[in-house]
N, C-alpha and C. Protein backbone atom coordinates (compact mmCIF):
# COMPACT_ATOMS: atom_id res chain seq x y z
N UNK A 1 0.83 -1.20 0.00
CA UNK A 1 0.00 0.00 0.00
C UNK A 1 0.86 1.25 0.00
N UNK A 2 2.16 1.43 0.91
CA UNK A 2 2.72 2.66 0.76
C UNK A 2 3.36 2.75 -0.39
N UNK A 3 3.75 1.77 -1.13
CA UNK A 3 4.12 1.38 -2.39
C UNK A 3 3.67 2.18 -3.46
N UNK A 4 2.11 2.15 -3.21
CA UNK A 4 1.06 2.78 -4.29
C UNK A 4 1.36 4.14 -4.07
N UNK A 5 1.08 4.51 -2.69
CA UNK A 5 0.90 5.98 -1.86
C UNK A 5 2.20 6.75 -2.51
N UNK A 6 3.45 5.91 -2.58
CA UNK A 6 4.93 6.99 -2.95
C UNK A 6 4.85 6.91 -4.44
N UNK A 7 4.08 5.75 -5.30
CA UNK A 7 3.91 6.34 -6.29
C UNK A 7 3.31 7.48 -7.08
N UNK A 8 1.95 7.34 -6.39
CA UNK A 8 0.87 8.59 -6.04
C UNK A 8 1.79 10.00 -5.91
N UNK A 9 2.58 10.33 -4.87
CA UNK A 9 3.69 10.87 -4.40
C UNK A 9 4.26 11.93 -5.64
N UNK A 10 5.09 10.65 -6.37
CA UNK A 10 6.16 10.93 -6.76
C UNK A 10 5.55 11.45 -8.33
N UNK A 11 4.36 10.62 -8.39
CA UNK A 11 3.78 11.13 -9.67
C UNK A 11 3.13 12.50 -9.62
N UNK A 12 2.41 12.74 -8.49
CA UNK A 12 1.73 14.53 -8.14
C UNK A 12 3.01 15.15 -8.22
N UNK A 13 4.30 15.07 -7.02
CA UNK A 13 5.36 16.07 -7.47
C UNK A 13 5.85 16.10 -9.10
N UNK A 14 5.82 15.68 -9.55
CA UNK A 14 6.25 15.37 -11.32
C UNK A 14 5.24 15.95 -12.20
N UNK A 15 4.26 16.42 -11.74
CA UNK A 15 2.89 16.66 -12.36
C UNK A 15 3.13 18.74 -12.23
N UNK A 16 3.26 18.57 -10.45
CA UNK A 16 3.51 20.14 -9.82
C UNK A 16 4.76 20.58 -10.58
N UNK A 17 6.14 20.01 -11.01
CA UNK A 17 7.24 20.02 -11.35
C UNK A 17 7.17 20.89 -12.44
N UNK A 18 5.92 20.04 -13.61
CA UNK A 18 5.71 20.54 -14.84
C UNK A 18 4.63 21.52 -14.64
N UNK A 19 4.22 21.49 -13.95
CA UNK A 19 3.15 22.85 -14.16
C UNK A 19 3.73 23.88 -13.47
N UNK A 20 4.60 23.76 -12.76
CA UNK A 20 5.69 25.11 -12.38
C UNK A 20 6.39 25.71 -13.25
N UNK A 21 6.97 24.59 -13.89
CA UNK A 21 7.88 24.84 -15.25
C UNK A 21 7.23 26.08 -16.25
N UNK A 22 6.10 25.40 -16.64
CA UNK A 22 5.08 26.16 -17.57
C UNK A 22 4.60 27.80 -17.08
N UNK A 23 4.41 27.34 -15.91
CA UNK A 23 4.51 28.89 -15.09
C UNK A 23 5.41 30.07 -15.33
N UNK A 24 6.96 29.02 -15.51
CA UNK A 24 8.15 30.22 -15.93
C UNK A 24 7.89 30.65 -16.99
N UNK A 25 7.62 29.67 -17.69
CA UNK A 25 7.81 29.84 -19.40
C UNK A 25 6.38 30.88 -19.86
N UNK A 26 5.71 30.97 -19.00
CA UNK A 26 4.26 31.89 -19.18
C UNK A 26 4.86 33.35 -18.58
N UNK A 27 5.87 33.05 -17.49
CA UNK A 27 6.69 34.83 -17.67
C UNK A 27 7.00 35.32 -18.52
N UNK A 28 8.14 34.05 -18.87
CA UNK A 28 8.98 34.77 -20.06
C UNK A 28 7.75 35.56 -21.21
N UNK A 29 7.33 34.25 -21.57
CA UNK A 29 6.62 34.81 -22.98
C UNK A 29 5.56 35.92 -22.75
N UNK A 30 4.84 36.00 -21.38
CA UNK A 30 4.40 37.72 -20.98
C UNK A 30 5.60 38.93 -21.43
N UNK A 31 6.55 38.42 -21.12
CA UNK A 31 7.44 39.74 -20.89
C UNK A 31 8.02 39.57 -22.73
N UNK A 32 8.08 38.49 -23.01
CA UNK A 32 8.69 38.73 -24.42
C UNK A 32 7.56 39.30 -25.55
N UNK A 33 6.21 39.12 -25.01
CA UNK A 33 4.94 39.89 -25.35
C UNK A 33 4.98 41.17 -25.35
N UNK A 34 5.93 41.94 -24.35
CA UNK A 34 5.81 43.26 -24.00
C UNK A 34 6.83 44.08 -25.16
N UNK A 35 7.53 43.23 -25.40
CA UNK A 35 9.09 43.61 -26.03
C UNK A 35 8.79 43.64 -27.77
N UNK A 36 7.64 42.82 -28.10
CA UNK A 36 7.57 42.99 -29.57
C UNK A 36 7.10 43.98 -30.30
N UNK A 37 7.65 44.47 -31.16
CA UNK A 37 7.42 45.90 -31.67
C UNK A 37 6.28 45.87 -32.45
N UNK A 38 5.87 44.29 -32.83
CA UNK A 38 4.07 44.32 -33.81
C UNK A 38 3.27 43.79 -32.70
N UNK A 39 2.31 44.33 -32.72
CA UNK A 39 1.57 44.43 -31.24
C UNK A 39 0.53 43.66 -31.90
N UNK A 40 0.46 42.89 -32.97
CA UNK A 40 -0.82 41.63 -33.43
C UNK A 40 0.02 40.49 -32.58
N UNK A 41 1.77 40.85 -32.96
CA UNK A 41 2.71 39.23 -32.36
C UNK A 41 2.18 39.35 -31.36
N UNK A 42 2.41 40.36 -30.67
CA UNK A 42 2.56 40.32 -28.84
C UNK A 42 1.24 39.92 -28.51
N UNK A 43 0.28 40.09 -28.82
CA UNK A 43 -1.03 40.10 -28.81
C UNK A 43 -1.49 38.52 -28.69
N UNK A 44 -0.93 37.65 -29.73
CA UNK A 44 -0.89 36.14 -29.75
C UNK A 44 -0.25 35.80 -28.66
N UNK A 45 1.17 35.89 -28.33
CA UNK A 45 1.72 35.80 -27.40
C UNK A 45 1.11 35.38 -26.08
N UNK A 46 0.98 36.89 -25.78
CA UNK A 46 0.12 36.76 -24.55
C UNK A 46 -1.17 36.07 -24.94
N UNK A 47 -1.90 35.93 -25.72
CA UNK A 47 -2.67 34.58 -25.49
C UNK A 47 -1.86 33.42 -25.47
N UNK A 48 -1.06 32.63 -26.05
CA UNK A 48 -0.37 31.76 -25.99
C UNK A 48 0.22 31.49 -24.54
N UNK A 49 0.55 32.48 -23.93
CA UNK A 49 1.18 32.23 -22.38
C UNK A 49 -0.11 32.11 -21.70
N UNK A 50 -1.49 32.60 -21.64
CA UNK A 50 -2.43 32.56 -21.11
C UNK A 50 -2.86 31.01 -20.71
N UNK A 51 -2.82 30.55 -22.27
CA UNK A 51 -3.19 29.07 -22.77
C UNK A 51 -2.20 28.66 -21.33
N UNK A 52 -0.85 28.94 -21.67
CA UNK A 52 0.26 27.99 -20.89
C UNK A 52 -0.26 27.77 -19.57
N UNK A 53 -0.73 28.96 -18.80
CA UNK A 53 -1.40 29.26 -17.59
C UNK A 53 -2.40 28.47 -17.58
N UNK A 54 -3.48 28.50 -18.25
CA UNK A 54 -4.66 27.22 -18.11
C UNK A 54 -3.71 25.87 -17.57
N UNK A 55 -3.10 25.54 -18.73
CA UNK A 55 -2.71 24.43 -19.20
C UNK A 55 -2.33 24.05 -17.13
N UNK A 56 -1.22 24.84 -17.08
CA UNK A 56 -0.04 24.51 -16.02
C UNK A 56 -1.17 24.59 -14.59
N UNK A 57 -2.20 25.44 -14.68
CA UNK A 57 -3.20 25.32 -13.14
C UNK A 57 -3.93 24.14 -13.58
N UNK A 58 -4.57 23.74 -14.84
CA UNK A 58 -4.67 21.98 -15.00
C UNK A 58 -4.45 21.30 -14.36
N UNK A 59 -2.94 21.22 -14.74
CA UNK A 59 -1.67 19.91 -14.31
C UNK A 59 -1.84 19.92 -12.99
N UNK A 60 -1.85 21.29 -12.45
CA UNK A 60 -1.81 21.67 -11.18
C UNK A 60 -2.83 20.89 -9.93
N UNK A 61 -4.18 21.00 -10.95
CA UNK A 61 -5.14 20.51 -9.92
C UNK A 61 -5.70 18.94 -10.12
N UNK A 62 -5.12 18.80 -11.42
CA UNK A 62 -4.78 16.81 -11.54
C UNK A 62 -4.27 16.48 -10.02
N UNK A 63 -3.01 16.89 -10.44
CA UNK A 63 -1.83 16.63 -9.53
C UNK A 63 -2.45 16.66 -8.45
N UNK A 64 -3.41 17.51 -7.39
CA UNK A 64 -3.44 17.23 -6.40
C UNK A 64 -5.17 16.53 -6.24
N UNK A 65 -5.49 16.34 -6.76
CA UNK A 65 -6.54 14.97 -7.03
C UNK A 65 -6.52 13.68 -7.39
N UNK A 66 -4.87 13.13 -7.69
CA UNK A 66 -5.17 11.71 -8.34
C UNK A 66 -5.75 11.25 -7.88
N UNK A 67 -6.47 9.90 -8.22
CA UNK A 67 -7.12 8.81 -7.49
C UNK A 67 -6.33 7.77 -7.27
N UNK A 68 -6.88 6.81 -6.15
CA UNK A 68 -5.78 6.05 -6.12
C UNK A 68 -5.92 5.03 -7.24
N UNK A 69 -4.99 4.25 -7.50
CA UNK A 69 -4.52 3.63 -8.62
C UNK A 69 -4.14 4.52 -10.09
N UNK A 70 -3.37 5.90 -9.72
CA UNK A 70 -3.43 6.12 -10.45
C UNK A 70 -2.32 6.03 -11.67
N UNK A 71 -2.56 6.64 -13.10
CA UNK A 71 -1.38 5.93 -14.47
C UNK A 71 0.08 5.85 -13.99
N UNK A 72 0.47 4.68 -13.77
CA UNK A 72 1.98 4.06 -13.15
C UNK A 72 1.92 3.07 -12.37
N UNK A 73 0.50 2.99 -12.19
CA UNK A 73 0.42 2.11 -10.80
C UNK A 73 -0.25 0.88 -11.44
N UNK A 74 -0.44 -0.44 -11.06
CA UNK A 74 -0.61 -1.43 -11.41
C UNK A 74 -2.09 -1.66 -10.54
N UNK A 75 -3.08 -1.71 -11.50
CA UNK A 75 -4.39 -2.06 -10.86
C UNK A 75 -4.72 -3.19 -10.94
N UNK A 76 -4.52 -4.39 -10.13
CA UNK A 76 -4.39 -5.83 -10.34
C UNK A 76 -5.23 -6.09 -9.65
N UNK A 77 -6.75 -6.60 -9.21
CA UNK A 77 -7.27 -6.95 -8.24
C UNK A 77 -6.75 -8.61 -8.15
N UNK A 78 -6.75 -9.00 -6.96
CA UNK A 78 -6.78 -10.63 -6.63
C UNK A 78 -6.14 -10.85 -5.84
């Protein structure tokens, strides 16, 4: 059982890992939004980092909901 539980674990931190990641990368591309001199680019941009933001509070709230047995884990009843 704790077996399952540190997989559970190790798979939510790996989940938070990447949706932190995406977090940075939704700075950058805010701020590289700010810096473009055609304001249609920047304009995509910052939607595009927006998207990233969905995306990464997603991952985010997977991550702290798996169920148990969740993808890595071996659901074998018997």
């Amino acid at each position: 059982m704790s077996e399952e539980r540190s997989s559970r674990q190790r798979t939510a931190a790996a989940m938070r890992h990447t949706a932190d990641e995406l977090e940075q990368a939704e700075g950058v591309m805010h701020h590289s939004a700010q810096t473009m001199p055609d304001q249609a680019t920047g304009r995509r941009l910052h939607d595009l980092a927006n998207q990233v933001t969905e995306t990464a509070t997603d991952i985010a709230r997977r991550a702290d909901n798996l169920p148990p047995g969740s993808p890595g884990e071996d659901n074998v009843s018997g």
